[in-house]
Protein backbone atom coordinates (compact mmCIF):
# COMPACT_ATOMS: atom_id res chain seq x y z
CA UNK A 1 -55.67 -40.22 -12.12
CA UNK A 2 -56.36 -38.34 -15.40
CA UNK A 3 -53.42 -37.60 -17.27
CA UNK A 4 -54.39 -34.01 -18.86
CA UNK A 5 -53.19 -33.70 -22.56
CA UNK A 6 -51.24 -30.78 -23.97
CA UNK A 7 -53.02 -28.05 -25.83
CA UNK A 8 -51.68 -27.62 -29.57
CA UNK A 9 -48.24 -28.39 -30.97
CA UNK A 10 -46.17 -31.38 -28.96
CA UNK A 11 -43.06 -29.50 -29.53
CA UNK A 12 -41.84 -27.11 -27.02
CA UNK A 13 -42.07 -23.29 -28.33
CA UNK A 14 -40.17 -20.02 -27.16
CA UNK A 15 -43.09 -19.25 -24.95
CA UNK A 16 -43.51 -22.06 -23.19
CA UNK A 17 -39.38 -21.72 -22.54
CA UNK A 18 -40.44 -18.09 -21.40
CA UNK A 19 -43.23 -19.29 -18.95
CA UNK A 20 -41.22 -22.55 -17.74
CA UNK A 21 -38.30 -20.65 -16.88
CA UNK A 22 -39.41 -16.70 -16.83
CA UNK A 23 -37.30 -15.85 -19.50
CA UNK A 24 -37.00 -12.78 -21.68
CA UNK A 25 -37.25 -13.75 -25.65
CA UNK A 26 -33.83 -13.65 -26.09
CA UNK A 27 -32.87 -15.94 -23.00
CA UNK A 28 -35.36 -18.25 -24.04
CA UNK A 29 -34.13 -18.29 -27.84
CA UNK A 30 -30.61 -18.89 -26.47
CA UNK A 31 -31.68 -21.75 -23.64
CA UNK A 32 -33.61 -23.50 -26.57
CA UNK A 33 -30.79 -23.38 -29.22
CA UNK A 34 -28.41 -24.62 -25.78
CA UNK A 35 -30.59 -27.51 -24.83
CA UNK A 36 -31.30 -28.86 -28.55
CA UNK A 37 -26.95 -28.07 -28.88
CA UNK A 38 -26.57 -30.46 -26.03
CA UNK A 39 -29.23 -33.32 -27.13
CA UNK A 40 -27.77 -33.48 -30.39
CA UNK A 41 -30.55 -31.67 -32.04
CA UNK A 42 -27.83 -29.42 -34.74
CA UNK A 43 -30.33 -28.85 -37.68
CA UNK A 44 -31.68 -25.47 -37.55
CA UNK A 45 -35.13 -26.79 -37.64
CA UNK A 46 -34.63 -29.06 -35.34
CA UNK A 47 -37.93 -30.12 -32.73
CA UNK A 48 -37.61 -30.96 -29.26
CA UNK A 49 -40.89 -32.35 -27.78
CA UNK A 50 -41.91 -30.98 -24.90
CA UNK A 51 -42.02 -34.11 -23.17
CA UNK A 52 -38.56 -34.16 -24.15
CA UNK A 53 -37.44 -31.23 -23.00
CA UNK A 54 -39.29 -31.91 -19.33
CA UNK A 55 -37.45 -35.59 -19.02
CA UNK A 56 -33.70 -33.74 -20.22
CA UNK A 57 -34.51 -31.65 -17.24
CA UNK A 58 -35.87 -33.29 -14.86
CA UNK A 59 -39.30 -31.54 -14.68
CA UNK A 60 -42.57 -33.58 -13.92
CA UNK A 61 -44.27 -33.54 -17.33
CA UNK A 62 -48.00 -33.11 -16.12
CA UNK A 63 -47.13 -30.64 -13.79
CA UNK A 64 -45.27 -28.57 -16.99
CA UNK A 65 -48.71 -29.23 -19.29
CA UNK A 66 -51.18 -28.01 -16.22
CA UNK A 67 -48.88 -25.14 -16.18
CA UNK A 68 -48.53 -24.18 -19.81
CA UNK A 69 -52.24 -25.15 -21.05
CA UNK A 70 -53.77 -22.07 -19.76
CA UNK A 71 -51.13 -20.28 -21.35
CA UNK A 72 -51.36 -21.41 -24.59
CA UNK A 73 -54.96 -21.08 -24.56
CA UNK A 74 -54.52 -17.29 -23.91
CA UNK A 75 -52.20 -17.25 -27.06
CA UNK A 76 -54.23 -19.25 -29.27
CA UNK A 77 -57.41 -16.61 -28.34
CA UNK A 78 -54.79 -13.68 -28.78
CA UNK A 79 -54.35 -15.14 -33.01
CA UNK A 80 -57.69 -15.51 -33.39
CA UNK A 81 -58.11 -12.36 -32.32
CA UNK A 82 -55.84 -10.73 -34.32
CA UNK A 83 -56.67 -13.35 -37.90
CA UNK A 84 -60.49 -11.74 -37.19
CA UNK A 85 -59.24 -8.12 -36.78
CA UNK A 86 -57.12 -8.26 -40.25
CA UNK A 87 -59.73 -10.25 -41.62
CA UNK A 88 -61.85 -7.09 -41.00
CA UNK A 89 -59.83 -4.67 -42.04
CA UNK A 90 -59.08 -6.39 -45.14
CA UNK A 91 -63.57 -6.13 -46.11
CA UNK A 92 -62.66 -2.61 -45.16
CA UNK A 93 -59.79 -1.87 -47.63
């Protein structure tokens, strides 16, 4: 079996917190700052991997990257959509 990789940064991000557990921004901000709390992660800048994350919880890791790949594929398209939009206006200015 093929163990599919994760698209982009290791560490887990708000939205993947928001797709993972359909959670608002602010629920998400507040289960993240919770979970790292609880780990022992204190520093404000603190990561928390998201293979970490999936292991403190108890959620099968390559199930969590098949599910959040497409998603952060659709984000990454979304900023390069908006980088060649300002970009554009920018010449225009």
């Amino acid at each position: 079996m093929i163990m599919e990789t994760l698209k982009g940064n290791p560490n887990i991000t708000l939205s993947d917190t928001m797709v993972l557990n359909n959670y608002d921004k602010l629920e998400a901000h507040n289960h993240l700052v919770e979970t790292k709390r609880h780990m022992g992660l204190t520093h404000w800048n603190s990561k928390l991997s998201v293979k970490d994350y999936c292991d403190y919880y108890g959620i099968d890791y390559e199930m969590a990257i098949a599910y959040l790949n497409p998603y952060r594929e659709d984000l990454k398209k979304e900023r390069q959509k908006r980088i060649k939009s300002a970009k554009r206006y920018k010449k225009r200015s």
